[in-house]
Protein backbone atom coordinates (compact mmCIF):
# COMPACT_ATOMS: atom_id res chain seq x y z
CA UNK A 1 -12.93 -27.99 21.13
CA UNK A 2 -13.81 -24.96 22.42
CA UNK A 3 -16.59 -23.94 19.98
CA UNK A 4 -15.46 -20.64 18.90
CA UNK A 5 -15.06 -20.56 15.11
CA UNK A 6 -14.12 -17.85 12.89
CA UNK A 7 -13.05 -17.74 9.32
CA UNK A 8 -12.10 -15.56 6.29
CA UNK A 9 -14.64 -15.26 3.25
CA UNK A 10 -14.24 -14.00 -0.14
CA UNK A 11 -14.25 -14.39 -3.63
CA UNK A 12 -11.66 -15.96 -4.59
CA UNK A 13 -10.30 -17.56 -1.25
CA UNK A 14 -8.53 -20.30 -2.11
CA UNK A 15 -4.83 -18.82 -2.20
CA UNK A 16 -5.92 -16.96 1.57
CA UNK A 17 -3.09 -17.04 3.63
CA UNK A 18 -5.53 -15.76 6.26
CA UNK A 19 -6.36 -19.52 8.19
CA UNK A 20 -2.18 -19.95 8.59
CA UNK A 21 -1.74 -16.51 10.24
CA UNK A 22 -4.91 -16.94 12.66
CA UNK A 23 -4.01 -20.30 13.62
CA UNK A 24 -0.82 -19.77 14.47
CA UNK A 25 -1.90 -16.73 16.46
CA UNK A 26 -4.61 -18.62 18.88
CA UNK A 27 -2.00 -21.39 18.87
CA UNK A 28 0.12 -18.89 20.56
CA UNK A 29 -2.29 -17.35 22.49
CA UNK A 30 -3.65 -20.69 23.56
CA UNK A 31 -6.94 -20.33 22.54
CA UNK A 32 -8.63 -23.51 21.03
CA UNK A 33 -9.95 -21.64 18.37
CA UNK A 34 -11.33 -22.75 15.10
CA UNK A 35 -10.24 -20.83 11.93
CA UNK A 36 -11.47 -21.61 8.24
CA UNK A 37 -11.84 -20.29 5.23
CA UNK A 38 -15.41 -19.71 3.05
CA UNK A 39 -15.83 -19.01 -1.00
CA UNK A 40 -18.67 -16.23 -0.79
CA UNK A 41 -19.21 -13.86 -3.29
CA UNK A 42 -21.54 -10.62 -3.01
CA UNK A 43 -24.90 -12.32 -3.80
CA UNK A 44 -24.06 -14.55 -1.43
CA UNK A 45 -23.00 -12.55 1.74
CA UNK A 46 -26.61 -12.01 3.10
CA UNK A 47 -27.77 -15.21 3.39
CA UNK A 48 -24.30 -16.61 4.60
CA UNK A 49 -23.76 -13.78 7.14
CA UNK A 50 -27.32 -14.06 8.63
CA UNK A 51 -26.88 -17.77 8.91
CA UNK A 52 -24.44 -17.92 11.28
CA UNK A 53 -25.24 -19.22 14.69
CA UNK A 54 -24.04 -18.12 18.32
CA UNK A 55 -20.29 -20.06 17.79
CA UNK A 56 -19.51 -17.40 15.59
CA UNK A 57 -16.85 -14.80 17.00
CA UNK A 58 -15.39 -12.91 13.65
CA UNK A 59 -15.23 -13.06 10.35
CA UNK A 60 -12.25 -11.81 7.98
CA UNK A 61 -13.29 -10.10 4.90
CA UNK A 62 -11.46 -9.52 1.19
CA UNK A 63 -12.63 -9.06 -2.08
CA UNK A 64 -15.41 -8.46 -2.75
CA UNK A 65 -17.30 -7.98 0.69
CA UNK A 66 -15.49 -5.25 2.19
CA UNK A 67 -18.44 -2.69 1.30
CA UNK A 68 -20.90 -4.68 2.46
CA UNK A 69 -19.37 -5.62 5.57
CA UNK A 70 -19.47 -2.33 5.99
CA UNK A 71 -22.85 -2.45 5.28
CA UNK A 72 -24.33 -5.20 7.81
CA UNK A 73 -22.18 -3.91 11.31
CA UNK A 74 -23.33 -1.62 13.47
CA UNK A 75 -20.97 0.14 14.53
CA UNK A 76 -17.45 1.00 12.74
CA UNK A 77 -14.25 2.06 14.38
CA UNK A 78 -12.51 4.78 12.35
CA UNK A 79 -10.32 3.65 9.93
CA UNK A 80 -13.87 2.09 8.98
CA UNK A 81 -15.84 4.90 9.09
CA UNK A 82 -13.09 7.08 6.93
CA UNK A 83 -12.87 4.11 3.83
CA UNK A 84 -16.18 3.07 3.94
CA UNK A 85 -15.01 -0.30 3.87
CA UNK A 86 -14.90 -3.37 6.76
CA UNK A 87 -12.20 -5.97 6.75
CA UNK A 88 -13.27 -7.36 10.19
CA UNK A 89 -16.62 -8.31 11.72
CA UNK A 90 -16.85 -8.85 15.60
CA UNK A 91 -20.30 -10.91 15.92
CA UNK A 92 -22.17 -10.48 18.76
CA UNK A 93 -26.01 -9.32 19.18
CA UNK A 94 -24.73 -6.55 16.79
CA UNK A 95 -21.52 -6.57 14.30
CA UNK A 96 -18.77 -4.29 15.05
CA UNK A 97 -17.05 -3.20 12.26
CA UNK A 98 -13.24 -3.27 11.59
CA UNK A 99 -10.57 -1.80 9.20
CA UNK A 100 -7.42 -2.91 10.12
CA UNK A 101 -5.82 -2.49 6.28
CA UNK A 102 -4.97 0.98 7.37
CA UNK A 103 -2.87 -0.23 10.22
CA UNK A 104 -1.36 -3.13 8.61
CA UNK A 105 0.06 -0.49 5.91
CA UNK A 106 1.39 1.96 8.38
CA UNK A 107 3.43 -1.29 10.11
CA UNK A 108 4.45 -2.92 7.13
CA UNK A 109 6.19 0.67 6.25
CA UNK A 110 7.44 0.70 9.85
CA UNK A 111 8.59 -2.74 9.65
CA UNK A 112 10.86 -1.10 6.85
CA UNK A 113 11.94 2.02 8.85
CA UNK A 114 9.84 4.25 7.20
CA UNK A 115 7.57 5.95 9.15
CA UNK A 116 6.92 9.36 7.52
CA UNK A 117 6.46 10.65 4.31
CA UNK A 118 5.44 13.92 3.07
CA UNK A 119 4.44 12.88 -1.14
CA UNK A 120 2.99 9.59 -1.84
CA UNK A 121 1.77 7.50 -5.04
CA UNK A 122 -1.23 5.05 -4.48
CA UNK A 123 -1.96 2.83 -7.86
CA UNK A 124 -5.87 1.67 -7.78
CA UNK A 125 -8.88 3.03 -6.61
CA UNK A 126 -10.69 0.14 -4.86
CA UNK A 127 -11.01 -0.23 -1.50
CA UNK A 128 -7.69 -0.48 -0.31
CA UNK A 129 -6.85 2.25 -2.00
CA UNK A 130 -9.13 3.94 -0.12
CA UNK A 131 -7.03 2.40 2.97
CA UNK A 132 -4.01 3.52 1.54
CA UNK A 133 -5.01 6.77 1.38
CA UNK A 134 -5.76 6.78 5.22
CA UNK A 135 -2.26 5.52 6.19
CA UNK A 136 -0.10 7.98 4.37
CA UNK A 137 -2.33 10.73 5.56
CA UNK A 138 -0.97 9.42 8.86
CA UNK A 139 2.26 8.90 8.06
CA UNK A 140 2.02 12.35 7.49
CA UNK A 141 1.75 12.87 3.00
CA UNK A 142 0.13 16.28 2.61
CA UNK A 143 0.02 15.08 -1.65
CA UNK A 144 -1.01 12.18 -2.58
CA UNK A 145 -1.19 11.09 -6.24
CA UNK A 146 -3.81 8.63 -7.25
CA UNK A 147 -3.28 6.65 -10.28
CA UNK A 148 -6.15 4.87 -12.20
CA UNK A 149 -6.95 3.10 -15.10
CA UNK A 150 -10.67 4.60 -15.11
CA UNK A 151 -9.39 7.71 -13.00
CA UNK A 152 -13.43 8.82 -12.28
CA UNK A 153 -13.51 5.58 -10.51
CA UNK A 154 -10.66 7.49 -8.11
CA UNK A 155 -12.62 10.66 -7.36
CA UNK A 156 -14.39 9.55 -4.28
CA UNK A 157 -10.70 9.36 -3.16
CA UNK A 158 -10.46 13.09 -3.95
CA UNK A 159 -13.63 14.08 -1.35
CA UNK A 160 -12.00 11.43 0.99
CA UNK A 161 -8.63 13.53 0.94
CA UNK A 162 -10.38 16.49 1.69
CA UNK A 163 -11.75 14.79 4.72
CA UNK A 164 -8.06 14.04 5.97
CA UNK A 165 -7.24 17.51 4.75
CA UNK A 166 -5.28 16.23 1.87
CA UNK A 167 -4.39 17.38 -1.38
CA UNK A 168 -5.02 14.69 -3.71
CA UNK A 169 -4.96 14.55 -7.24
CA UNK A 170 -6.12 12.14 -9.90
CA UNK A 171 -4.60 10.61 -12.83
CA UNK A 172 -4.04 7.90 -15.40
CA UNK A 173 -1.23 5.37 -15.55
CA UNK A 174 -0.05 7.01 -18.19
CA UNK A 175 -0.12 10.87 -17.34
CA UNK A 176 3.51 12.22 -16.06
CA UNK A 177 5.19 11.39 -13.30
CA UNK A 178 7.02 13.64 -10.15
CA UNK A 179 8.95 12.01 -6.83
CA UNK A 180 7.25 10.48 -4.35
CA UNK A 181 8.46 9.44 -0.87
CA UNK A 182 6.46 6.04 -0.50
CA UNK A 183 4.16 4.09 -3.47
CA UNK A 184 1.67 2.41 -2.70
CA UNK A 185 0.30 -0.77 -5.40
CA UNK A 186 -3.14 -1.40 -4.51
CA UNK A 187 -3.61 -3.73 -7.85
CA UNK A 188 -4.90 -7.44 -8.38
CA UNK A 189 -1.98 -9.87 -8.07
CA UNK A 190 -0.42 -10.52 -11.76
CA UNK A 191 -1.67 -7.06 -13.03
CA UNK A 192 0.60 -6.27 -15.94
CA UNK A 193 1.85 -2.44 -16.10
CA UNK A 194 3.21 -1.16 -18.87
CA UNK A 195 4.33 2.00 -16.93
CA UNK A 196 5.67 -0.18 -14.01
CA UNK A 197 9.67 1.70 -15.29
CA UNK A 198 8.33 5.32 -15.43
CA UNK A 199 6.77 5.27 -11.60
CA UNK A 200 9.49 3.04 -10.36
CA UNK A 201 11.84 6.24 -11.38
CA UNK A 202 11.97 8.01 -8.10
CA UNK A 203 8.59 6.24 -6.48
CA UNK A 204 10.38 6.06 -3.33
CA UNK A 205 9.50 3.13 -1.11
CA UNK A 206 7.02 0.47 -2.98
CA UNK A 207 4.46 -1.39 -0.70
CA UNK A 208 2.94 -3.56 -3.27
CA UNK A 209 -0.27 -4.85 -1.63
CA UNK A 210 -0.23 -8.21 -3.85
CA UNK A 211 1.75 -11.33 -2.97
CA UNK A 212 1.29 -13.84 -5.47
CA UNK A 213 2.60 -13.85 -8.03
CA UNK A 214 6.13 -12.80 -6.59
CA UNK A 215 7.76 -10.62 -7.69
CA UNK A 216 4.47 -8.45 -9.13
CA UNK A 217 5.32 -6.56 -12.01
CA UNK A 218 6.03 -3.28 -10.20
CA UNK A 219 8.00 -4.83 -7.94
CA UNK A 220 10.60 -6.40 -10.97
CA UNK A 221 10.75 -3.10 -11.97
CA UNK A 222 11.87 -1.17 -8.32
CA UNK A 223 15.00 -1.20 -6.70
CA UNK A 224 14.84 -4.31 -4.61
CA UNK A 225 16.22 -2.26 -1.14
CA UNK A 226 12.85 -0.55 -1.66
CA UNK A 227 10.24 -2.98 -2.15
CA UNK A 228 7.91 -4.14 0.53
CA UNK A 229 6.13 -7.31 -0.59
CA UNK A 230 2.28 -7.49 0.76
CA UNK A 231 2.80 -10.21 2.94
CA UNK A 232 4.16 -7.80 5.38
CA UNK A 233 0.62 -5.84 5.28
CA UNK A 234 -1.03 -9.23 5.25
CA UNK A 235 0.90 -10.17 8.73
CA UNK A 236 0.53 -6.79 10.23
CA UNK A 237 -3.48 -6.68 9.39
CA UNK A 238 -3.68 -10.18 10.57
CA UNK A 239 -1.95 -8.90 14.27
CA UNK A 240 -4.87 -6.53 14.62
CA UNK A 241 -7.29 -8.62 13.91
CA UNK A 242 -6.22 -10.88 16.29
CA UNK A 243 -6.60 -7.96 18.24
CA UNK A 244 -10.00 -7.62 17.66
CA UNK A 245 -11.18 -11.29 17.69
CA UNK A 246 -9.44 -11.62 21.47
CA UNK A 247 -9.54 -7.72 23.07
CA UNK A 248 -12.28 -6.19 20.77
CA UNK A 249 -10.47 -3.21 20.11
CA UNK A 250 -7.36 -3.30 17.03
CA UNK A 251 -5.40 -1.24 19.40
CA UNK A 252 -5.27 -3.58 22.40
CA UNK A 253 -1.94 -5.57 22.52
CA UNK A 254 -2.22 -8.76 22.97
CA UNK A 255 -0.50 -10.72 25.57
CA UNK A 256 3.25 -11.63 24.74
CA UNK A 257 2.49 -9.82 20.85
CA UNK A 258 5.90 -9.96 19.92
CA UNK A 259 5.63 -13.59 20.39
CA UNK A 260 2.44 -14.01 18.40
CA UNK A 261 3.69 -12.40 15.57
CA UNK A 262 6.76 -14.65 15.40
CA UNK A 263 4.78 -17.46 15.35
CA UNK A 264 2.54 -15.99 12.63
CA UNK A 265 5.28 -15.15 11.14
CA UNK A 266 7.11 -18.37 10.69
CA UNK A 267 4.06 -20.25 9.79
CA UNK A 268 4.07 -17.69 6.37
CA UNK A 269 7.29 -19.00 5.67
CA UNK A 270 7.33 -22.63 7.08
CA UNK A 271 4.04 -23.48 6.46
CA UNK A 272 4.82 -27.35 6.80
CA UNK A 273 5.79 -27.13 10.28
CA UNK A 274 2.04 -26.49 10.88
């Protein structure tokens, strides 16, 4: 063994397809590298992330330690820096901090042939949401139209639009609804919408960030030539950082990419063979 271990934490972690992807990647790569997966929760995180020793490369992050991943690194590259919110640690003598959500949404789209959009939809006002909002700015949405249960949980996202120069406006699930290019479901996996009809009606493209279970309620509800399930952000977000762990920088192909991601890719949906 080569002694270089990383691992994904969060709370849940159980269902993570996040040790799969990664070890198929370094598999690939050739890199003896040692992947897991941790239960930590946000009382937790101190104690666990200050505990680690000198074997430790990288850590993935989900719910609920993407703030304070944020939080503990250093420095922040940024798609970091813009959400406020670290899916990636590089360990070192100081963390560097990661968010490669916002580039595993733009792909996922790609993956799909779209690659632009001028109105977009984002359901949630967590984190990702946060990421969301990042990627469509980039894919070039000058309105974006935040939907929230709570929507003063979503204003942040309002100042945060303004940052990316922006217009974004918030609402509840149940307030109209106009045409969107893109939609973006940034909502816990099994979250039951009662309005999942009304924004399927000319949402555009649906990237539904959950994966389990499939298909989410929004998805049943979309034409199914426009639905992007979010194992495709999953894989995409995984690429980068595999980036990171290897290169140190999200943007840094890695050698023979197209190759990694096939593997990754078939371990998703052959996990057996692994």
């Amino acid at each position: 063994m080569s002694g270089v271990r990383l691992a994904v934490w969060g709370d849940p972690i159980d269902h993570s397809k996040s040790p799969l992807l990664h070890a198929a990647a370094y598999r690939a790569l050739g890199l003896d590298w040692e992947y897991g997966r941790r239960q930590v929760d946000a009382g937790s995180f101190p104690a666990a992330i200050h505990g680690l020793d000198d074997s430790w490369r990288g850590l993935s992050l989900t719910m609920p330690l993407k703030e304070q991943a944020f939080r503990v690194a250093k420095t922040h590259d940024r798609h970091a820096e813009l959400t406020g919110a670290v899916n990636t640690l590089l360990l070192g003598e100081s963390f560097a901090g990661f968010n490669t959500d916002v580039g595993g949404i733009i792909d996922a789209f790609a993956e799909h042939d779209v690659r632009s959009a001028s109105r977009a939809r984002i359901l949630g006002a967590g984190a990702t949401a946060a990421s969301a909002l990042v990627a469509v700015a980039e894919m070039g949405a000058q309105h974006v139209d935040v939907r929230a249960r709570r929507p003063e949980r979503a204003l942040p996202m309002q100042s945060l639009g303004e940052r990316l120069g922006v217009e974004v406006a918030v609402n509840g699930f149940a307030d109209p609804v106009a045409a969107v290019d893109v939609t973006v479901a940034t909502l816990p996996g099994g979250a039951m919408l009662d309005t999942a009809a009304a924004f399927a009606t000319d949402g555009g493209t649906l990237l539904d960030v959950a994966y389990a279970p499939w298909p989410s309620t929004l998805a049943a509800a979309w034409p199914n030539e426009q639905v992007i399930s979010g194992v495709a952000m999953l894989l995409h977000q995984a690429v980068r950082q595999v980036r990171v762990f290897v290169h140190g920088d999200p943007a840094d192909e890695l050698e023979d990419e197209a190759g990694v991601l096939a593997a990754m890719r078939t371990a998703l949906t052959h996990p057996a063979q692994h």
